[in-house]
N, C-alpha and C. Protein backbone atom coordinates (compact mmCIF):
# COMPACT_ATOMS: atom_id res chain seq x y z
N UNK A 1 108.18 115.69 70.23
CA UNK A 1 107.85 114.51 70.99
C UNK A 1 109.08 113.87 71.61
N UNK A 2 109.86 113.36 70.65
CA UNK A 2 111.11 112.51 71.24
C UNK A 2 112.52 113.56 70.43
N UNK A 3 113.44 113.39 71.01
CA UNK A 3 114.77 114.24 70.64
C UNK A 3 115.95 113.83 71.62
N UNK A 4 116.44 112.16 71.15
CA UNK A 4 117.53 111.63 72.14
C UNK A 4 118.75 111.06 71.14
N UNK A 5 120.23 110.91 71.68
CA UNK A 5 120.94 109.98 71.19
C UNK A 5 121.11 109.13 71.98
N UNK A 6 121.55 107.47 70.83
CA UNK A 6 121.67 106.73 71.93
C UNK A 6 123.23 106.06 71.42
N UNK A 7 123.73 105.66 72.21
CA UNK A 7 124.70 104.90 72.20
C UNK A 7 125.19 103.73 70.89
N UNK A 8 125.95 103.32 70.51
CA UNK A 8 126.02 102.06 69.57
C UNK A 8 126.37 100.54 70.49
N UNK A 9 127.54 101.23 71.37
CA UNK A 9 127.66 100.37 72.15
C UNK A 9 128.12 100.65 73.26
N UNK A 10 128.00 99.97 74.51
CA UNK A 10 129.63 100.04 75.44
C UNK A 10 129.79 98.97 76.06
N UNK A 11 130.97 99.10 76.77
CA UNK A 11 131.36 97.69 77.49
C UNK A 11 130.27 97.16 78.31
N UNK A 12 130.70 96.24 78.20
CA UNK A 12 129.37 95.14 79.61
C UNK A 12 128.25 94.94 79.21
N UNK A 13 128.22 94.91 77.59
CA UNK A 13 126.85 95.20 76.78
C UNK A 13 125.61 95.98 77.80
N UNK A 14 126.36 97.33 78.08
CA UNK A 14 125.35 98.63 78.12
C UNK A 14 125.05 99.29 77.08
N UNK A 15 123.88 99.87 77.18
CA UNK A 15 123.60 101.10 76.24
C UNK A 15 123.01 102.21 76.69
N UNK A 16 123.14 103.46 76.35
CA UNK A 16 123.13 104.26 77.42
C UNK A 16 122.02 105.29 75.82
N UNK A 17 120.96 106.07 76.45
CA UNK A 17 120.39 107.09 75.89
C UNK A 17 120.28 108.09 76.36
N UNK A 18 120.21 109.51 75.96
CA UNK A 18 120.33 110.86 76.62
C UNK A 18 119.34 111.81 75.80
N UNK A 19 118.37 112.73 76.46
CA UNK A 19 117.46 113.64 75.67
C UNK A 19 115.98 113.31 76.03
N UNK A 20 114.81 113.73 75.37
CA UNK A 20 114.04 113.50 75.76
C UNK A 20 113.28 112.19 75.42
N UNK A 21 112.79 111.67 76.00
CA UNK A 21 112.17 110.71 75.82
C UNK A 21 111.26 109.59 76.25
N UNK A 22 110.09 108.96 75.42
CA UNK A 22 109.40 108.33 76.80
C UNK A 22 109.73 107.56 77.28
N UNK A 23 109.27 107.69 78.87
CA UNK A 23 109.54 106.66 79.88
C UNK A 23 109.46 105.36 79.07
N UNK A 24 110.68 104.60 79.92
CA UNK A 24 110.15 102.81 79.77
C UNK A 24 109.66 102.30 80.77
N UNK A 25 108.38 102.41 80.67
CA UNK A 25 107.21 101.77 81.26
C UNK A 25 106.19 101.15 80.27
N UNK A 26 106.05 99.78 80.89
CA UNK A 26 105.20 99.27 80.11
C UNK A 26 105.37 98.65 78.86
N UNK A 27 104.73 98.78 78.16
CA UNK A 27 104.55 97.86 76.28
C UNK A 27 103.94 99.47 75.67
N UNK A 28 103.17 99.93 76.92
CA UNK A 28 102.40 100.89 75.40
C UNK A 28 102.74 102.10 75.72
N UNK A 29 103.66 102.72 76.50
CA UNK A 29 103.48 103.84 76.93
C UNK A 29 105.06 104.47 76.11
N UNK A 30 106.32 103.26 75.77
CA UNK A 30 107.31 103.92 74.69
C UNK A 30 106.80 103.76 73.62
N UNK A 31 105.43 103.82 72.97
CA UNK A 31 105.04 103.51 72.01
C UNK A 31 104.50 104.60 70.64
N UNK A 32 104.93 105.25 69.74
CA UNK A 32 103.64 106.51 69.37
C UNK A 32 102.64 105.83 68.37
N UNK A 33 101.52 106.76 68.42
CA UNK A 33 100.51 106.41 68.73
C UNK A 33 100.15 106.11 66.85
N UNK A 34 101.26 106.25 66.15
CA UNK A 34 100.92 105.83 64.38
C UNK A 34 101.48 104.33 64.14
N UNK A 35 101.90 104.21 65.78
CA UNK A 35 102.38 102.36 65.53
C UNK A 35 101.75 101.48 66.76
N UNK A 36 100.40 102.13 67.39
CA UNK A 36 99.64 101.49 67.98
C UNK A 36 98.94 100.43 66.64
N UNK A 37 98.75 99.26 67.87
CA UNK A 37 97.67 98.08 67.16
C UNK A 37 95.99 98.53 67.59
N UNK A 38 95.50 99.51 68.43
CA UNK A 38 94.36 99.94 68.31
C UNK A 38 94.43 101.36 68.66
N UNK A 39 93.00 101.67 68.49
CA UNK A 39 92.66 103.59 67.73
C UNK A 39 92.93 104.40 69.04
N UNK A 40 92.49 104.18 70.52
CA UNK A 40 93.15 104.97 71.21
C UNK A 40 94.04 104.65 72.46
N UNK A 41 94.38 105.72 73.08
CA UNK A 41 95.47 105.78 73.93
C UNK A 41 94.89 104.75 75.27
N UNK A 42 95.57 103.78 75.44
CA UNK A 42 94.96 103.13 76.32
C UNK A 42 94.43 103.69 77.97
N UNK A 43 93.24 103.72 78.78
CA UNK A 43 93.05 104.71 79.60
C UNK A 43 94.03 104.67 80.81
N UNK A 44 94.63 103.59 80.87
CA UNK A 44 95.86 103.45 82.12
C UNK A 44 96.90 104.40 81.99
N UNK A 45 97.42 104.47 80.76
CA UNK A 45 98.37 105.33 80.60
C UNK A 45 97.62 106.81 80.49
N UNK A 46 97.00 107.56 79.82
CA UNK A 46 96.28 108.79 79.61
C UNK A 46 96.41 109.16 81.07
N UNK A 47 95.55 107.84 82.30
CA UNK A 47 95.06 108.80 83.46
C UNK A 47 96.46 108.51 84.69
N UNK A 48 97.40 107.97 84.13
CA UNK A 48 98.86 107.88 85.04
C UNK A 48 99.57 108.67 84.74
N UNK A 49 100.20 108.51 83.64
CA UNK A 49 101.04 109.05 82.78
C UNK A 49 100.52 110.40 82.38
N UNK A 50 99.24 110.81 81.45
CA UNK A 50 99.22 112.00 81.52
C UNK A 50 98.81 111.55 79.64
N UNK A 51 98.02 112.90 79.00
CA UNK A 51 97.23 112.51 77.67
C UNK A 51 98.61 112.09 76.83
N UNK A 52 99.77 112.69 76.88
CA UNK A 52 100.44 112.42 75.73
C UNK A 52 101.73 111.41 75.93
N UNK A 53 101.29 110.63 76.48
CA UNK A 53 101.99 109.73 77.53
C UNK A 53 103.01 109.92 78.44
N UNK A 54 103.90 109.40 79.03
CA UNK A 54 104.72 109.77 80.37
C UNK A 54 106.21 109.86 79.12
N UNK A 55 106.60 111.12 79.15
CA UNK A 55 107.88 111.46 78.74
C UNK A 55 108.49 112.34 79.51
N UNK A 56 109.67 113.03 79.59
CA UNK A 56 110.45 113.72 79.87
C UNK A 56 112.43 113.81 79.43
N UNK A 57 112.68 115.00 80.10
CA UNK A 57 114.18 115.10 79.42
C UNK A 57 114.85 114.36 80.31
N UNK A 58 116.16 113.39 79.77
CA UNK A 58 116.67 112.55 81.01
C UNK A 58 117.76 111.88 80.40
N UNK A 59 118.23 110.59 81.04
CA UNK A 59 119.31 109.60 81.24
C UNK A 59 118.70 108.56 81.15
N UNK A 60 118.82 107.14 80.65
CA UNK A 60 118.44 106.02 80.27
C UNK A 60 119.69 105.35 79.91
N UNK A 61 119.87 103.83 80.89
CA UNK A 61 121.03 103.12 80.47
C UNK A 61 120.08 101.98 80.52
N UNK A 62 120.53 100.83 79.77
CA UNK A 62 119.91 99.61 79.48
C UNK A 62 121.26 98.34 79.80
N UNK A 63 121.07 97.06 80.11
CA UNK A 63 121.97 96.20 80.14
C UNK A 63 120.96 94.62 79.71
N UNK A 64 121.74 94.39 78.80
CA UNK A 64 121.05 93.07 77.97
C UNK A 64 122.37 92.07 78.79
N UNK A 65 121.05 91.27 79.70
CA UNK A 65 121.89 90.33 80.86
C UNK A 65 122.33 89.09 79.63
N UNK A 66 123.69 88.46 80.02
CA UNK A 66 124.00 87.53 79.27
C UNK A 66 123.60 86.27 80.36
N UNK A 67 122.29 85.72 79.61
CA UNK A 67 121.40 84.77 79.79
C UNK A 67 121.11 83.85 78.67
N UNK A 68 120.11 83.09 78.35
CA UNK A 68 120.34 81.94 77.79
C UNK A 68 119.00 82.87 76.84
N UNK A 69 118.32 83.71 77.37
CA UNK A 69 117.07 84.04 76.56
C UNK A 69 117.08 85.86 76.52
N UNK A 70 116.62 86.31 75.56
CA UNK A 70 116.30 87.88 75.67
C UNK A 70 116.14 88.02 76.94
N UNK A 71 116.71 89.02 77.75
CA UNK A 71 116.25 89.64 79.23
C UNK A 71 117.43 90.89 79.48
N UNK A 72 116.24 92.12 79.58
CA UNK A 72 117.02 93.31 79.62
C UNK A 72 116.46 94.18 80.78
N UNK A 73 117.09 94.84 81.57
CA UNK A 73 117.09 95.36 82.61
C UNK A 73 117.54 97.50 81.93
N UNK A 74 116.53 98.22 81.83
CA UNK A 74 116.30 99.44 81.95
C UNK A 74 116.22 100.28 82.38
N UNK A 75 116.81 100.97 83.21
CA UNK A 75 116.87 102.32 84.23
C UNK A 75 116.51 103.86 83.60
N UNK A 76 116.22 104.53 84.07
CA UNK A 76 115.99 105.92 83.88
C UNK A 76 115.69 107.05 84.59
N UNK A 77 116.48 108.29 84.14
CA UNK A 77 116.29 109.04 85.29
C UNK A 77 115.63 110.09 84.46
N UNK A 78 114.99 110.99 84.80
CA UNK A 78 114.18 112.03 83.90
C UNK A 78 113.32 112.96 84.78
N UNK A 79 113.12 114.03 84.14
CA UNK A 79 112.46 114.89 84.78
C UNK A 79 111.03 114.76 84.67
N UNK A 80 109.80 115.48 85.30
CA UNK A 80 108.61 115.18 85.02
C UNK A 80 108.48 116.28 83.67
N UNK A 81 107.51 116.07 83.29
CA UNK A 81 107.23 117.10 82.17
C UNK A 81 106.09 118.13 82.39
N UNK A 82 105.23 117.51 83.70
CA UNK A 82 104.14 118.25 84.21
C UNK A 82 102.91 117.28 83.09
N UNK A 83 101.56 118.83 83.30
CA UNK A 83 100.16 117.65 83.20
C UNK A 83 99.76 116.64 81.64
N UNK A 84 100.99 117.19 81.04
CA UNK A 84 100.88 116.01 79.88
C UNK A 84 101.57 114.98 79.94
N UNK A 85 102.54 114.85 80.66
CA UNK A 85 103.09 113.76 80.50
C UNK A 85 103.71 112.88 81.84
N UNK A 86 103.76 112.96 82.74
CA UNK A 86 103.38 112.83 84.39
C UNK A 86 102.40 113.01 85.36
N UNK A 87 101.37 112.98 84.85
CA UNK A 87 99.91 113.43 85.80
C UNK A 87 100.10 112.57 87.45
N UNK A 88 100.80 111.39 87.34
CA UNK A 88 100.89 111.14 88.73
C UNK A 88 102.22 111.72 89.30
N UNK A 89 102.71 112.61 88.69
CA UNK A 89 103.96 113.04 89.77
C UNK A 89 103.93 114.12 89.48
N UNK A 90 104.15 115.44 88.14
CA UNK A 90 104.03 116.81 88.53
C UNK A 90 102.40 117.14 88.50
N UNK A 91 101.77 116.26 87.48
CA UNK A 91 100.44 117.15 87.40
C UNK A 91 100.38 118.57 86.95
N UNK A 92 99.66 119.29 87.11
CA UNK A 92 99.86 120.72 86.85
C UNK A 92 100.50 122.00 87.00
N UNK A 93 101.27 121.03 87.92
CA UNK A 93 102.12 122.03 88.90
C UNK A 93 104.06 121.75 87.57
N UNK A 94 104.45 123.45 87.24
CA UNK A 94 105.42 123.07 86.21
C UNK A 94 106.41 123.42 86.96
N UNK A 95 107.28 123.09 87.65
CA UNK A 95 108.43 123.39 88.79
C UNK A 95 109.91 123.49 87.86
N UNK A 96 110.43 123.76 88.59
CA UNK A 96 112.16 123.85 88.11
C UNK A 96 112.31 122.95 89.22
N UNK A 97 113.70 121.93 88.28
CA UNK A 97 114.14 120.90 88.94
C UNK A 97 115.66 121.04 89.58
N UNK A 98 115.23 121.13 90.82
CA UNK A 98 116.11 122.04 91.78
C UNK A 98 116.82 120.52 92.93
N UNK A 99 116.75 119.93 92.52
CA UNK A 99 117.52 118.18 93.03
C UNK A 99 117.11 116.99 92.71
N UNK A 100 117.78 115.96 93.18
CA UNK A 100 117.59 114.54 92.64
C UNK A 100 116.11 114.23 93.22
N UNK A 101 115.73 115.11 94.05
CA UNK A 101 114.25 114.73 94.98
C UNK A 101 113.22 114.70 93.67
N UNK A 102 113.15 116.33 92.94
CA UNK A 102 112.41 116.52 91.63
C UNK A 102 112.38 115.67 90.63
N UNK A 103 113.03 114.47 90.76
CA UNK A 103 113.27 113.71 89.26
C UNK A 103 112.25 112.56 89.46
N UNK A 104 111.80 111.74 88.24
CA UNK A 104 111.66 110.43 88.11
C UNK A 104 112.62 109.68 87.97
N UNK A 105 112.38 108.37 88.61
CA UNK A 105 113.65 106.90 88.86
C UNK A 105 112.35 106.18 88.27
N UNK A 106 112.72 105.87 86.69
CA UNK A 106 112.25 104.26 86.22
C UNK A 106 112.99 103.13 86.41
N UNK A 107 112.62 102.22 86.22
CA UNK A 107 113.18 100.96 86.04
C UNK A 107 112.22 99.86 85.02
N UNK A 108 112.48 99.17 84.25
CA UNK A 108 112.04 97.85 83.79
C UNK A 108 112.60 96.58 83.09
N UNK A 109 111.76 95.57 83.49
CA UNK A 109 112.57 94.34 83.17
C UNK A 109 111.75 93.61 82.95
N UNK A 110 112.72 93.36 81.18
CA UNK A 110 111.55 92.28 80.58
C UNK A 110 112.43 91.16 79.95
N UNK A 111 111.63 89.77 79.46
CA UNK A 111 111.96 88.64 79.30
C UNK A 111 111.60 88.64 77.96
N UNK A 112 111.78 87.74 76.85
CA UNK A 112 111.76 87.05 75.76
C UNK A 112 111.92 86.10 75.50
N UNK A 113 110.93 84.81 74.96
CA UNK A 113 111.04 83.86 74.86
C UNK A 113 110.20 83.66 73.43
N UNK A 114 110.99 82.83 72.73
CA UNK A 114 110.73 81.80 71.76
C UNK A 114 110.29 80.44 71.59
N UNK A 115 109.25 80.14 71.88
CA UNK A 115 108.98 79.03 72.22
C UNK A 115 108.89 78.36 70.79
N UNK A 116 108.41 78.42 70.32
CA UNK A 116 108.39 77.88 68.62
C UNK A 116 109.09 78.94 67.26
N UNK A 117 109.05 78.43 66.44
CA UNK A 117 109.13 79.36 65.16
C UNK A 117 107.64 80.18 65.07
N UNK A 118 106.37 79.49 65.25
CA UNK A 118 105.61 80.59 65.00
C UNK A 118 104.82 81.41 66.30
N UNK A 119 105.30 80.94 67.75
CA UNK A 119 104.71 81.12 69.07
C UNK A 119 105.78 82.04 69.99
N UNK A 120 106.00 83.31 70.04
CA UNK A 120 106.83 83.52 71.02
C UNK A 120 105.80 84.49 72.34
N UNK A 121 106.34 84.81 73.15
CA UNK A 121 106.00 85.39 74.66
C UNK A 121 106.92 86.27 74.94
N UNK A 122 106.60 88.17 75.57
CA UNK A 122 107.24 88.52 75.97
C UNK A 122 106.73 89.12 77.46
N UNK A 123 107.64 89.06 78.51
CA UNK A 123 106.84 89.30 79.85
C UNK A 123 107.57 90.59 80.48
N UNK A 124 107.16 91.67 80.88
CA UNK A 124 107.89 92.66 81.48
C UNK A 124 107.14 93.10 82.77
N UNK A 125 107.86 93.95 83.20
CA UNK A 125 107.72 94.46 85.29
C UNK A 125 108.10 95.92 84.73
N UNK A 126 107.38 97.22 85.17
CA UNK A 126 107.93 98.32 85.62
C UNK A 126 108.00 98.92 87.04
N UNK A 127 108.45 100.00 87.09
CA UNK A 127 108.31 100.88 88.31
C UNK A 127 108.62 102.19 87.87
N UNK A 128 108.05 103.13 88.22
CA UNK A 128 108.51 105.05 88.52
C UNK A 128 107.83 105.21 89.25
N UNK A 129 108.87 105.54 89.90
CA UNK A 129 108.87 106.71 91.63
C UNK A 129 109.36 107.90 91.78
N UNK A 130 108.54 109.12 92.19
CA UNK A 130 109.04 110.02 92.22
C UNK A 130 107.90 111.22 92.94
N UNK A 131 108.28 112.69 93.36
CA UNK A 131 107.58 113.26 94.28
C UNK A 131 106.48 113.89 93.06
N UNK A 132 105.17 113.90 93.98
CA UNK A 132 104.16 114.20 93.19
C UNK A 132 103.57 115.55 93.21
N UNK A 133 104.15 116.76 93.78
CA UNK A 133 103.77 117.87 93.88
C UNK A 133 102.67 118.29 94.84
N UNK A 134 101.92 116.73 95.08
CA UNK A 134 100.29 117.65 96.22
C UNK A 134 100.63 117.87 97.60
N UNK A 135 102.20 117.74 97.92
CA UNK A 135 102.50 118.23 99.22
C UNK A 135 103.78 117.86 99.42
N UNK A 136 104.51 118.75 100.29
CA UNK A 136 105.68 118.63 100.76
C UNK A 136 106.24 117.18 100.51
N UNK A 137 106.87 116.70 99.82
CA UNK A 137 107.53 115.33 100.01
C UNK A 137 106.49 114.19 100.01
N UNK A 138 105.48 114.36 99.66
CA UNK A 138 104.70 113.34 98.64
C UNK A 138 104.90 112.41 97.50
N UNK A 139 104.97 111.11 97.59
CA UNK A 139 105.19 110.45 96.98
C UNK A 139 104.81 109.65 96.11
N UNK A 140 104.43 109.13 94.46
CA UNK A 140 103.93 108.37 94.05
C UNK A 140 104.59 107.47 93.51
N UNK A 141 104.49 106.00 93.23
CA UNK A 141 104.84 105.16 92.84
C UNK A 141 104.05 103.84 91.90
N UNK A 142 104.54 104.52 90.64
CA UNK A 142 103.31 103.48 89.60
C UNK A 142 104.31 101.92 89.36
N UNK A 143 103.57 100.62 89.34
CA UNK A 143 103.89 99.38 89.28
C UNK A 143 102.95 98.77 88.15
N UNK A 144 103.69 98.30 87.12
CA UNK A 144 103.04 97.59 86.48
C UNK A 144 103.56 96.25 85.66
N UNK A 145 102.67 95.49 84.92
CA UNK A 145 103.21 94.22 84.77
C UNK A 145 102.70 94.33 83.14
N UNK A 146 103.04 93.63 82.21
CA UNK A 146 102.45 93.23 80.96
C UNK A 146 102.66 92.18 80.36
N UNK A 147 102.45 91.42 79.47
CA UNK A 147 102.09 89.95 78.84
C UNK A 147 101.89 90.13 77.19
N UNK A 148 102.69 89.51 76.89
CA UNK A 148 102.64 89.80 74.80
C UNK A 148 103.00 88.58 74.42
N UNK A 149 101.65 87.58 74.25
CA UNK A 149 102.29 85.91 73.49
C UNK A 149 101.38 86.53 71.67
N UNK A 150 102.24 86.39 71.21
CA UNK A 150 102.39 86.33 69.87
C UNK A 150 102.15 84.82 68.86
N UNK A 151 101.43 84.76 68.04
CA UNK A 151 101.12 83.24 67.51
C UNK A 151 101.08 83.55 65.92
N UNK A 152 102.35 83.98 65.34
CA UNK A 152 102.56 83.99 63.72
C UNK A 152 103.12 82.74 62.92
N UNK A 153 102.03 82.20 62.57
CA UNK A 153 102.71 80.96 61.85
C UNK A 153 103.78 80.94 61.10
N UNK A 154 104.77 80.78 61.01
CA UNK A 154 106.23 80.74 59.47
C UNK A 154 105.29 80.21 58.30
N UNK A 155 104.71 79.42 58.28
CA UNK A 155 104.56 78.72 56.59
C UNK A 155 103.26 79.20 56.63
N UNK A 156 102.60 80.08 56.55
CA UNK A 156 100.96 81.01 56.66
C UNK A 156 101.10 81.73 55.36
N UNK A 157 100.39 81.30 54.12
CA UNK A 157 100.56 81.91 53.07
C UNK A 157 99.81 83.37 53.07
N UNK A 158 99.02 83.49 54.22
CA UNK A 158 98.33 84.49 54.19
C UNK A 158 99.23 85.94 54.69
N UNK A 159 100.34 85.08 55.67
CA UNK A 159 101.13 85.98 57.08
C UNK A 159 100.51 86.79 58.00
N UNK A 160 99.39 85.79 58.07
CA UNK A 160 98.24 86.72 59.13
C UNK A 160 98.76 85.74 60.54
N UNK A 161 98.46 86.64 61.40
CA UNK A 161 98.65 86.02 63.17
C UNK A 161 97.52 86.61 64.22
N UNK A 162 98.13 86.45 65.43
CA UNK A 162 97.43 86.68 66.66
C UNK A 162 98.03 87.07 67.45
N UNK A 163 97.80 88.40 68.44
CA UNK A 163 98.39 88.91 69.27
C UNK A 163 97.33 88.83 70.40
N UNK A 164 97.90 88.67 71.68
CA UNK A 164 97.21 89.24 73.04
C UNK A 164 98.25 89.69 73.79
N UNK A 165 97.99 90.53 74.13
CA UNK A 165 98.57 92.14 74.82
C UNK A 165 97.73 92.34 76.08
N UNK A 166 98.57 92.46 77.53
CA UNK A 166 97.71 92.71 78.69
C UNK A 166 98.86 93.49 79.21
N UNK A 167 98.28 94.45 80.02
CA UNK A 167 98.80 95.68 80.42
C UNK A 167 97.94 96.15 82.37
N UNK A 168 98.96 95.98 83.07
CA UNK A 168 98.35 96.35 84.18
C UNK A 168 99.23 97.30 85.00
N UNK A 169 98.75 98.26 85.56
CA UNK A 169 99.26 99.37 86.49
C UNK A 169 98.86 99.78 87.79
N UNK A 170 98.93 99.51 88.66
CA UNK A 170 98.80 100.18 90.03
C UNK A 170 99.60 101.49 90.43
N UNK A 171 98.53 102.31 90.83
CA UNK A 171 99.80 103.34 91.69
C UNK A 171 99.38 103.61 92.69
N UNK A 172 100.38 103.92 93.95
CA UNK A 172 100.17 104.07 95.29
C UNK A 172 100.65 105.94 95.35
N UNK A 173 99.84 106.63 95.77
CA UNK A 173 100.50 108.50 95.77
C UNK A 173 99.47 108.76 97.14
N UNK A 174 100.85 109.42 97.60
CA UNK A 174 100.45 110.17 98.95
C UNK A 174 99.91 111.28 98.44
N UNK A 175 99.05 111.76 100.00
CA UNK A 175 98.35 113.18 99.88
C UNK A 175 98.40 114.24 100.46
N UNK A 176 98.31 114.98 100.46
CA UNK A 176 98.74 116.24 101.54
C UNK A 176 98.28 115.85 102.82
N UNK A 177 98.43 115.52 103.78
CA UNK A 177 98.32 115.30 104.76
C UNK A 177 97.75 113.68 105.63
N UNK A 178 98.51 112.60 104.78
CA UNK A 178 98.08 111.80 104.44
C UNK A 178 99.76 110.69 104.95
């Protein structure tokens, strides 16, 4: 599934990862599936990404902006993996990656906020772009947004809480002749 190292540190508080691994897109899609909060694969990711979510072999640098609140900015470069794990960019088609044209370019950026001891919010933006195989220089590009306010009381003798989790994706992919 996953097989990466990552960095401890480097200057400019970067961190840099190398090997395979899933895309950062989203809340649920770097996620495996024995530390999901429900039983299946959510259908956004399955029918974008592909059944075993969007991974591939690649480059990943991260930079935790020095801001007043959590906010980290994620890049990645990676190959497609084909129909398990890129369905909107290789699909079935298993190619050798023969230039920077063949690759996926992620990006995401997310926020953290603490609003109380027992109330926090986290808000993130993705993007991957990259050529989709159904024709010469075809292009797809998935966009998505997500929302995670969290409500765990501190003094809850029980340590029970509340999560809501929203997850949205658009993708725009050209077509052969299109």
């Amino acid at each position: 599934e996953e097989a990466y190292a990552t960095t401890l540190s480097l200057p400019g508080g970067l961190q840099a990862r190398v090997g395979q691994f899933l895309f950062p897109f989203g809340r649920a899609n770097p996620t495996h599936p024995h530390s999901w909060a429900f039983a299946d694969q959510l259908l956004s990711v399955g029918k974008f990404l592909g059944a075993e979510s969007g991974r591939g072999l690649g480059l990943e640098v991260s930079w935790l902006l020095p801001l007043p609140w959590f906010s980290k900015i994620t890049t990645a470069i990676s190959e497609p993996a084909g129909q398990c794990c890129s369905a909107s960019f290789a699909g079935d088609v298993n190619e050798e990656v023969t230039g920077f044209e063949d690759l996926l370019y992620t990006t995401r950026w997310e926020h953290f906020f603490e609003l109380s001891p027992s109330l926090s919010v986290l808000m993130g933006s993705s993007v991957i772009a990259g050529e989709n195989k159904r024709g010469l220089g075809n292009l797809s590009v998935l966009t998505g947004g997500d929302l995670l306010i969290r409500y765990r009381p501190s003094n809850s003798p029980l340590r029970r809480g509340l999560k809501l989790q929203v997850e949205w994706i658009h993708r725009q992919q050209q077509v052969a002749g299109d």
